[in-house]
Protein backbone atom coordinates (compact mmCIF):
# COMPACT_ATOMS: atom_id res chain seq x y z
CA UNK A 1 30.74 102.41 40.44
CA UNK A 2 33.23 104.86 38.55
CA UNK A 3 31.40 107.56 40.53
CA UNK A 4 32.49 106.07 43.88
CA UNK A 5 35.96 105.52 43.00
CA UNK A 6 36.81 109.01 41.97
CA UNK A 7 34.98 110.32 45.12
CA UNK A 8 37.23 108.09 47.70
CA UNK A 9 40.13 109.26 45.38
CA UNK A 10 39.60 112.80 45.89
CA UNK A 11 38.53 112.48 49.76
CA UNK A 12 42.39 110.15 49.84
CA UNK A 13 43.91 113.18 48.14
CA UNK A 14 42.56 115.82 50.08
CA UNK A 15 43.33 113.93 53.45
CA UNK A 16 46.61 113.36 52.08
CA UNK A 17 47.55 116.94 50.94
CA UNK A 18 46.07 118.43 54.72
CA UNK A 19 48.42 115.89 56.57
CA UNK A 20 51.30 116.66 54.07
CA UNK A 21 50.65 120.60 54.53
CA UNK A 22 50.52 120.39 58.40
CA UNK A 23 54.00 118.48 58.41
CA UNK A 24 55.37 120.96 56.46
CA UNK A 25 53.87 123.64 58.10
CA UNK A 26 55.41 122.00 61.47
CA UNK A 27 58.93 121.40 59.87
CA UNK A 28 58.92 124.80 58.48
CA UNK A 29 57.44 127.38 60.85
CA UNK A 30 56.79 125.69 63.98
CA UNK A 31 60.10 123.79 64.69
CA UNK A 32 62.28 126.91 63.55
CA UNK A 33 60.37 128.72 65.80
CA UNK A 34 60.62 126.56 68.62
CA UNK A 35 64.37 126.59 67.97
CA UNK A 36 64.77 130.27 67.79
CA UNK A 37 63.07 130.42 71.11
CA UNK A 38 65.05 127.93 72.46
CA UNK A 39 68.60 129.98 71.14
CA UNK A 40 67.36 133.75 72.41
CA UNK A 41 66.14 131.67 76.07
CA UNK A 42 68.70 133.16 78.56
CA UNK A 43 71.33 130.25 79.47
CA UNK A 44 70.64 128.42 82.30
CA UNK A 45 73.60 129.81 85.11
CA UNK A 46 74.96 126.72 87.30
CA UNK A 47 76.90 127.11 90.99
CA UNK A 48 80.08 126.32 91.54
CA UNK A 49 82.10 126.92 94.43
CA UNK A 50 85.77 128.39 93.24
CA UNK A 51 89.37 129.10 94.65
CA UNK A 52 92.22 130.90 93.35
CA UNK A 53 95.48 129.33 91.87
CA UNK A 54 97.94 130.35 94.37
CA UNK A 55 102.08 129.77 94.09
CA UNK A 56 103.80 128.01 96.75
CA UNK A 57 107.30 127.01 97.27
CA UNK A 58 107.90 122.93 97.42
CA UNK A 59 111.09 121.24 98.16
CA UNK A 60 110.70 117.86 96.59
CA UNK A 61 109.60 115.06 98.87
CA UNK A 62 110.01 111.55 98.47
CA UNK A 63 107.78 109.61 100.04
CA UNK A 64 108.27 105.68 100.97
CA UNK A 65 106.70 103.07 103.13
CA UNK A 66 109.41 101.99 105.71
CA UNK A 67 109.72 99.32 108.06
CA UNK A 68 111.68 99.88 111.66
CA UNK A 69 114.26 97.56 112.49
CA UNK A 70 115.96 97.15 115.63
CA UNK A 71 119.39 98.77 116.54
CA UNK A 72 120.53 95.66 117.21
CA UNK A 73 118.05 92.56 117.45
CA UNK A 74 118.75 89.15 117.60
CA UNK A 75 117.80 85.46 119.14
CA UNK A 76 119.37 84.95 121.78
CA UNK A 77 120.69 80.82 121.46
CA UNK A 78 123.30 78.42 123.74
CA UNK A 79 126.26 77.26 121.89
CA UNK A 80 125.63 73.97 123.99
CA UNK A 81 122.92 71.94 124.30
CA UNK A 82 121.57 70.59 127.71
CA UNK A 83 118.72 71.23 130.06
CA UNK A 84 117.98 74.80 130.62
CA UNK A 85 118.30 74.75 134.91
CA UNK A 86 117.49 78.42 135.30
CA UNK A 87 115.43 80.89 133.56
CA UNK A 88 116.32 84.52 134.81
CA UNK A 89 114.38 86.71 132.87
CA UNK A 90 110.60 87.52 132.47
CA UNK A 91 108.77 87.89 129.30
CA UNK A 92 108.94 91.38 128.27
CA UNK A 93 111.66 92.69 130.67
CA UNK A 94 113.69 95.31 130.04
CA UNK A 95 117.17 93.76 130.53
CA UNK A 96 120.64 95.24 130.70
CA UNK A 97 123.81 94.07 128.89
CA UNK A 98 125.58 91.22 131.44
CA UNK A 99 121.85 90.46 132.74
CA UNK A 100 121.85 86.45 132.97
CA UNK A 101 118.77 85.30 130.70
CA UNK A 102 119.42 81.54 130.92
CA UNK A 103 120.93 78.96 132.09
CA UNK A 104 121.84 75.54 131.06
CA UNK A 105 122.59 72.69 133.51
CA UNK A 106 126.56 72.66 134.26
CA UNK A 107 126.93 70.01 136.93
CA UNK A 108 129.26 67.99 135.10
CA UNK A 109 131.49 70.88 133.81
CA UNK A 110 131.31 72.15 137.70
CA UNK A 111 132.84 68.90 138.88
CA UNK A 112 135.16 68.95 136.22
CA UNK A 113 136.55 72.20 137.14
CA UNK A 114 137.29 71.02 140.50
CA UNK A 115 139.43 67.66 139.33
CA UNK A 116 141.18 69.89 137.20
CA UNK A 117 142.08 72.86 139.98
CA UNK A 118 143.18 69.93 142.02
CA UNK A 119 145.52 68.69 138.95
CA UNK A 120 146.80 72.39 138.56
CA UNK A 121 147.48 72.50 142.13
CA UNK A 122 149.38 68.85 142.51
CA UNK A 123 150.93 70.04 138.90
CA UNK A 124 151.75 73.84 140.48
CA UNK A 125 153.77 72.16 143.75
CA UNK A 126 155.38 69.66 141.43
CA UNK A 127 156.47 72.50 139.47
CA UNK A 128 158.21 74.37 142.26
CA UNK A 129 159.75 71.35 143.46
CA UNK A 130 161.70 70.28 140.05
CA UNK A 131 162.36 74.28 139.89
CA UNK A 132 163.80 74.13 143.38
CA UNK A 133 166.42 70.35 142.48
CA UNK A 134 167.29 71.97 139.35
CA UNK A 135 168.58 75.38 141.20
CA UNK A 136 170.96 72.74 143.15
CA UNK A 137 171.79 71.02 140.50
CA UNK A 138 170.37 68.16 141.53
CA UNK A 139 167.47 67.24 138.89
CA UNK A 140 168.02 67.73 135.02
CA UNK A 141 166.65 70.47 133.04
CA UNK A 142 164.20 68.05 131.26
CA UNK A 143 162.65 66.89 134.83
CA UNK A 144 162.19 70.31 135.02
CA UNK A 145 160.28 71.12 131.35
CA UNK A 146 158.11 67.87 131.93
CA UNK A 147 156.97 69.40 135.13
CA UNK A 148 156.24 73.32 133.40
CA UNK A 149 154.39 70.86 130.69
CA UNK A 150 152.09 69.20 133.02
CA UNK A 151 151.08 72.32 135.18
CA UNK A 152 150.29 74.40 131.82
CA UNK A 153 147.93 71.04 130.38
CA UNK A 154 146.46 71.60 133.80
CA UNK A 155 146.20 74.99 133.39
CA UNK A 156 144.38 74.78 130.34
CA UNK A 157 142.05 72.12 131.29
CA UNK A 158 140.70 74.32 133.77
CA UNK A 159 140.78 77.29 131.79
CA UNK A 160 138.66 74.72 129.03
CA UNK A 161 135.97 73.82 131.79
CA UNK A 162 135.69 77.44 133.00
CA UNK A 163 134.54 77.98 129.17
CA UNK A 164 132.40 75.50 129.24
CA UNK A 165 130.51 76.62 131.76
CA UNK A 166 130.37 80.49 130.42
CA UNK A 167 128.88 79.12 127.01
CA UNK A 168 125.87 77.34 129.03
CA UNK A 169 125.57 80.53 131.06
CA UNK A 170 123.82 82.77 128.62
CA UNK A 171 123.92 86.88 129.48
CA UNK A 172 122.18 90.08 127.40
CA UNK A 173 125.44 91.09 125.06
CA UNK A 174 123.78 94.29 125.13
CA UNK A 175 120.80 96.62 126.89
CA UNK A 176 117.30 96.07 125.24
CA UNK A 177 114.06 94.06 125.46
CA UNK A 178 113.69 90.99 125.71
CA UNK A 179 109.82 89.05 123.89
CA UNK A 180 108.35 85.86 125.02
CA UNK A 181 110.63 83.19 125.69
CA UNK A 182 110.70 80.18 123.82
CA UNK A 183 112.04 77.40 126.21
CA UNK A 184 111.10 76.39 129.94
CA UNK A 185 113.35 75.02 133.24
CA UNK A 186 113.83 71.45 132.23
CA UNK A 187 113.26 71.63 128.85
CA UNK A 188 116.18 70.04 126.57
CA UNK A 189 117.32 72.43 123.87
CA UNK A 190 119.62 71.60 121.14
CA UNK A 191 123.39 73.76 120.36
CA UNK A 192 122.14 77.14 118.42
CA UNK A 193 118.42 76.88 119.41
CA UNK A 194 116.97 80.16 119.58
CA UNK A 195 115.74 80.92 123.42
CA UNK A 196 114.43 84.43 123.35
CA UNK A 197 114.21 87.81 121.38
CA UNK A 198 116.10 90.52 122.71
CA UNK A 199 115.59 93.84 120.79
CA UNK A 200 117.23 97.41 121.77
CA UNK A 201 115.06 99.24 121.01
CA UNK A 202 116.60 103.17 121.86
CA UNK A 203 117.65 103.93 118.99
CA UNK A 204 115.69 102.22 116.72
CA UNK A 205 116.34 102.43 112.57
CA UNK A 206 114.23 102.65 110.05
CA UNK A 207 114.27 100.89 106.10
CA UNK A 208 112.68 101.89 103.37
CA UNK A 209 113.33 102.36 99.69
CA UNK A 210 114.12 105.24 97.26
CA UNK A 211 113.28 105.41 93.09
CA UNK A 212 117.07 105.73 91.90
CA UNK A 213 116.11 108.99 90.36
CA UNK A 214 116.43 110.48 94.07
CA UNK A 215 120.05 108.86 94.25
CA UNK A 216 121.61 112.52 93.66
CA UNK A 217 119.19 114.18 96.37
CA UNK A 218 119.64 111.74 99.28
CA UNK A 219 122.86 111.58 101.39
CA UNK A 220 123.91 110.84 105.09
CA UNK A 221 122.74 113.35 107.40
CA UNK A 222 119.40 113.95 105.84
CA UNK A 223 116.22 114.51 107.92
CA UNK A 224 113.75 111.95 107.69
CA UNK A 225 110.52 112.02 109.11
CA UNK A 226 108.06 108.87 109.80
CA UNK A 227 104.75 108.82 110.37
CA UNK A 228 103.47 105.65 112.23
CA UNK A 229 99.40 105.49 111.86
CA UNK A 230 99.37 102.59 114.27
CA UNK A 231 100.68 104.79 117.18
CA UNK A 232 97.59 107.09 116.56
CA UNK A 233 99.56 109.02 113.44
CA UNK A 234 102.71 110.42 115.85
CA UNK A 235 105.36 111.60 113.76
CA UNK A 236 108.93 110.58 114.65
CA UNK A 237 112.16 112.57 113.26
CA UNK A 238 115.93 111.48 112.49
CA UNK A 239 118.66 110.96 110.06
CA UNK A 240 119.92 109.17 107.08
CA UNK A 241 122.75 106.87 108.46
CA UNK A 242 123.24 104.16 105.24
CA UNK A 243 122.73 104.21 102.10
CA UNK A 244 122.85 101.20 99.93
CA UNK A 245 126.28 100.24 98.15
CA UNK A 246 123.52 98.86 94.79
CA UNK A 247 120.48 99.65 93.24
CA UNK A 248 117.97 96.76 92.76
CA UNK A 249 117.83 95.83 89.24
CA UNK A 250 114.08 94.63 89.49
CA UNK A 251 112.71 97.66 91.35
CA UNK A 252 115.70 100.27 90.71
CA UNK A 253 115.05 101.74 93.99
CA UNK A 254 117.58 101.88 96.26
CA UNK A 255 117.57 100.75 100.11
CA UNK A 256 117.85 103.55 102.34
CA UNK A 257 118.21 103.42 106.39
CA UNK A 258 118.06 106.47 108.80
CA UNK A 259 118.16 106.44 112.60
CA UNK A 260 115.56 107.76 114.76
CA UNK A 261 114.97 107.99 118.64
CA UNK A 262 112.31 105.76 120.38
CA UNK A 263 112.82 107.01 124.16
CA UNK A 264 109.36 105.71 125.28
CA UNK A 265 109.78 102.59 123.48
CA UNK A 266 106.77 102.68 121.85
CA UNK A 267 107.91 101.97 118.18
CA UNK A 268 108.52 98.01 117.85
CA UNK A 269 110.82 96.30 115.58
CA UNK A 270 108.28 95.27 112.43
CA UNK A 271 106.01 97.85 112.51
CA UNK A 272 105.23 100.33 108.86
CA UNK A 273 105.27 104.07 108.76
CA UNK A 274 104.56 106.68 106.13
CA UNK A 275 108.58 108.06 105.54
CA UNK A 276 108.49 111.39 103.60
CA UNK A 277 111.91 112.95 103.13
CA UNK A 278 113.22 116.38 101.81
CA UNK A 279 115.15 115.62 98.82
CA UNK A 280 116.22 118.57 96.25
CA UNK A 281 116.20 122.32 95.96
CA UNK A 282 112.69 123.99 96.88
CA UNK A 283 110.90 125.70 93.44
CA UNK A 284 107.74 127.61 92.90
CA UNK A 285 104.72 125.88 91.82
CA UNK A 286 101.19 126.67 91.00
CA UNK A 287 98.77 124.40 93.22
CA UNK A 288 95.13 123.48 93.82
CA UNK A 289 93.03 121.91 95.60
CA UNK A 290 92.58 117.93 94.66
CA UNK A 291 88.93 118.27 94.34
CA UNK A 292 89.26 120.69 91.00
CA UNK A 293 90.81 118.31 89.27
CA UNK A 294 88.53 116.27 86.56
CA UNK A 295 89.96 113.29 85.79
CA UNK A 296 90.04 111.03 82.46
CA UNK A 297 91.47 108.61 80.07
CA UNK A 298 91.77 111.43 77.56
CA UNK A 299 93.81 113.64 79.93
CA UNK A 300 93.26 115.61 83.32
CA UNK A 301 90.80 118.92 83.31
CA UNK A 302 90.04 121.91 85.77
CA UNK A 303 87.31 124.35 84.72
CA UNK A 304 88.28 128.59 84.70
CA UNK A 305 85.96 130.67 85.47
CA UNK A 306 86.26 133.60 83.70
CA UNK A 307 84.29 136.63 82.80
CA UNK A 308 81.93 137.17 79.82
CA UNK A 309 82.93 140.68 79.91
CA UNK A 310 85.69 142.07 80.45
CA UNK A 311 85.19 145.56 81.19
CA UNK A 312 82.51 143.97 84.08
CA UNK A 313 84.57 141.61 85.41
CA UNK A 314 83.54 139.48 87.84
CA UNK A 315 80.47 141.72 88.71
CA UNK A 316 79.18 140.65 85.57
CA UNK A 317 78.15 137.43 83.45
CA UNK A 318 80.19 134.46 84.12
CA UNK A 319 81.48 131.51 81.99
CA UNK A 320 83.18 128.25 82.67
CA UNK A 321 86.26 127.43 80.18
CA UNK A 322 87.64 123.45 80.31
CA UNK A 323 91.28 123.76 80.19
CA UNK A 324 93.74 120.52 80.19
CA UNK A 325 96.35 120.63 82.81
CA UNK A 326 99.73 118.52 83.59
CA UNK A 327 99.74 117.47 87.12
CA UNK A 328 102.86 117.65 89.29
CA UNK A 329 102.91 116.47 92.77
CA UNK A 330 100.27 115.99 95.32
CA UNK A 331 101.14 117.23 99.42
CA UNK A 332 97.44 116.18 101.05
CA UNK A 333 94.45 117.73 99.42
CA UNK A 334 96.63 119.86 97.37
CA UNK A 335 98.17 119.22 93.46
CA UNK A 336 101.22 121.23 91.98
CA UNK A 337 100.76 121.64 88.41
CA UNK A 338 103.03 121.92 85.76
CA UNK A 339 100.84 123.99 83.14
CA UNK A 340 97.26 124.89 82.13
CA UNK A 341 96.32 127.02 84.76
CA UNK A 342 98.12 130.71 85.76
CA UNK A 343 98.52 131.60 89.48
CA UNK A 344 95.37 133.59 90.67
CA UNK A 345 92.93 132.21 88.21
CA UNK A 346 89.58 130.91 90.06
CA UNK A 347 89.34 127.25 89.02
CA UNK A 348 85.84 125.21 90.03
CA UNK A 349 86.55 123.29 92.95
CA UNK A 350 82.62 122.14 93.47
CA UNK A 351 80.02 121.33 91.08
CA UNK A 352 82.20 120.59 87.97
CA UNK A 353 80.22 117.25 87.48
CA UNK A 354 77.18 119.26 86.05
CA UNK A 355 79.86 121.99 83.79
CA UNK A 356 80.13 122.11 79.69
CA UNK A 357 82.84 124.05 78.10
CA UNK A 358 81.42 127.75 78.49
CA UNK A 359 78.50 127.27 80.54
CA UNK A 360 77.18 129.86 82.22
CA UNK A 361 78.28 129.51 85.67
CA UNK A 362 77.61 131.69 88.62
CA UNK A 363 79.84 131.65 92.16
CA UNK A 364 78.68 130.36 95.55
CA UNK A 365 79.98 129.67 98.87
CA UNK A 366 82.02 126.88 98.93
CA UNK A 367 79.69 123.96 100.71
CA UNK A 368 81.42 120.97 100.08
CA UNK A 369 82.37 118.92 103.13
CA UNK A 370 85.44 118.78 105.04
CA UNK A 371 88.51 116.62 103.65
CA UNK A 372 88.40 113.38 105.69
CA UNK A 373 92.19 112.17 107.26
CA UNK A 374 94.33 110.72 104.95
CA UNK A 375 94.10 106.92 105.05
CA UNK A 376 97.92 105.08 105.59
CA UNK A 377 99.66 103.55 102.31
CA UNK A 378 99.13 100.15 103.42
């Protein structure tokens, strides 16, 4: 019995110390090796497509979203109320100022003017007649004011019922385009009730708004340019005609309006465009394209490529270094920046996803796909 305990001892010893040795022999010889081979392997080299850092001069821009607003626009309403008897106008037209639009039944106020014409007459020949006797001295001066009194309340009564009838016969105050009307003959419309749009529509102006940091770069004059995306993206130019007398305390931006020709009439009141105007002194920046641009919570990247050698160059071993930039503005697929990156540098623009700082990096023909079209602000 003692014999066959000490002999599965010894065999639990021996198998112990041989699995004991071969870890150590693994830990010691065979992983350092393995790592040494894994340090003196050559780097694996990634592409990237590149382009140089290159200066350009900006003028600052300020860029809005604007509405256009008529030039002038307004509801066209009666200041009486009756039965509309006449509608002039079709839905759409193109009218001129004076062009009757509407009108509202003035039967009464036509009959009216007639009794009263008659008064004015009778009152007219009464007047001439007391003139005539007081010349001869044969009626008295008041016979004579009492007769100048009557034919000027006469006068005016006609002059009221001529007035009448104006107000119910409603006319374009001005040239412009007229929408869809509202009312129909024989339809009863109340005093003020609006009866149809009427827009001008050549000029037209444009509103937008400005951060009041720009308030020292914008003033009258100024060329604006708009860019209406539901016209198929045509660009429209003109000029800065207002700017506002306050700056809005909850947006502190400031209401800006600039004037711009519509000769095809195209551009309707209500419609958004992308307003960019040229506000400051132009400076040199450094730019790049958007797509080199890595960006995080812990700050915006790029990735230099830059030479292991220098003496080589470029022919020679490359390396990617990570450098932290400060980014300025952005004009379309391109991004000023402020610092991190010296003009003529070749920064990554594809394949950056798969980069560490100082990989080995080699460069390749720029196969990334075309930038698409900007997509409008709203």
């Amino acid at each position: 019995m003692e014999a066959m305990r000490a002999k599965s001892f010894t065999i639990t010893f021996v198998v112990l110390a041989v699995v004991i040795g071969g870890l150590s022999y693994v830990q010691f010889k065979v992983k350092p090796a393995m790592i040494a081979g894994f340090m003196s392997a050559p780097r694996p080299v990634n592409g990237v497509s590149v382009e140089e850092a290159r200066p350009e001069s900006w003028t600052p821009r300020l860029a809005a979203i604007g509405t256009f607003k008529s030039v002038p626009g307004i509801d066209a309403a009666g200041q009486l109320a009756g039965i509309i008897a006449e509608v002039a106008v079709k839905n759409g037209q193109d009218v001129r100022q004076g062009d009757l639009l509407f009108r509202i039944d003035d039967a009464s106020e036509q009959a009216d003017l007639k009794s009263n014409a008659a008064t004015l007459k009778n009152a007219e020949i009464a007047y001439q007649r007391q003139q005539s006797l007081t010349a001869r001295g044969v009626a008295s001066q008041s016979n004579l004011d009492a007769a100048v009194a009557a034919r000027d309340t006469a006068a005016a009564a006609v002059e009221r019922a001529k007035v009448i009838i104006a107000q119910k016969t409603i006319t374009a105050p001005f040239s412009g385009r007229v929408g869809i009307r509202k009312v129909d003959v024989g339809q009863y419309v109340a005093a003020g009730a609006a009866l149809i749009s009427l827009q001008q529509l050549d000029p037209i102006y444009i509103d937008f708004q400005a951060p009041e940091q720009f308030f020292g770069d914008l003033a009258l004059g100024q060329t604006v340019t708009a860019q209406v995306d539901l016209l198929g993206g045509i660009k429209v130019s003109g000029k800065i005609v207002n700017l506002d007398a306050r700056v809005d305390r909850d947006t502190r931006t400031l209401l800006v309006r600039a004037e711009m020709a519509n000769p095809d009439k195209k551009i309707l009141p209500g419609m958004f465009a992308n307003v960019d105007v040229e506000a400051g002194k132009s400076r040199d920046s450094v730019t790049l394209p958007r797509t080199a641009i890595s960006y995080s919570l812990y700050g915006d990247s790029v990735y230099v490529v830059a030479p292991d050698d220098a003496q080589k160059g470029f022919d020679g071993p490359l390396h990617a270094e990570r450098r932290f930039v400060r980014l300025g503005e952005t004009r379309g697929e391109r991004v000023a920046l402020q610092e991190g990156v010296k003009s003529g540098e070749k920064v990554v623009t594809q394949g950056q996803i798969k980069l560490q700082p100082n990989a080995a990096v080699k460069i390749e023909p720029d196969t990334g796909l075309p930038p698409q079209n900007p997509r409008p602000l709203q």
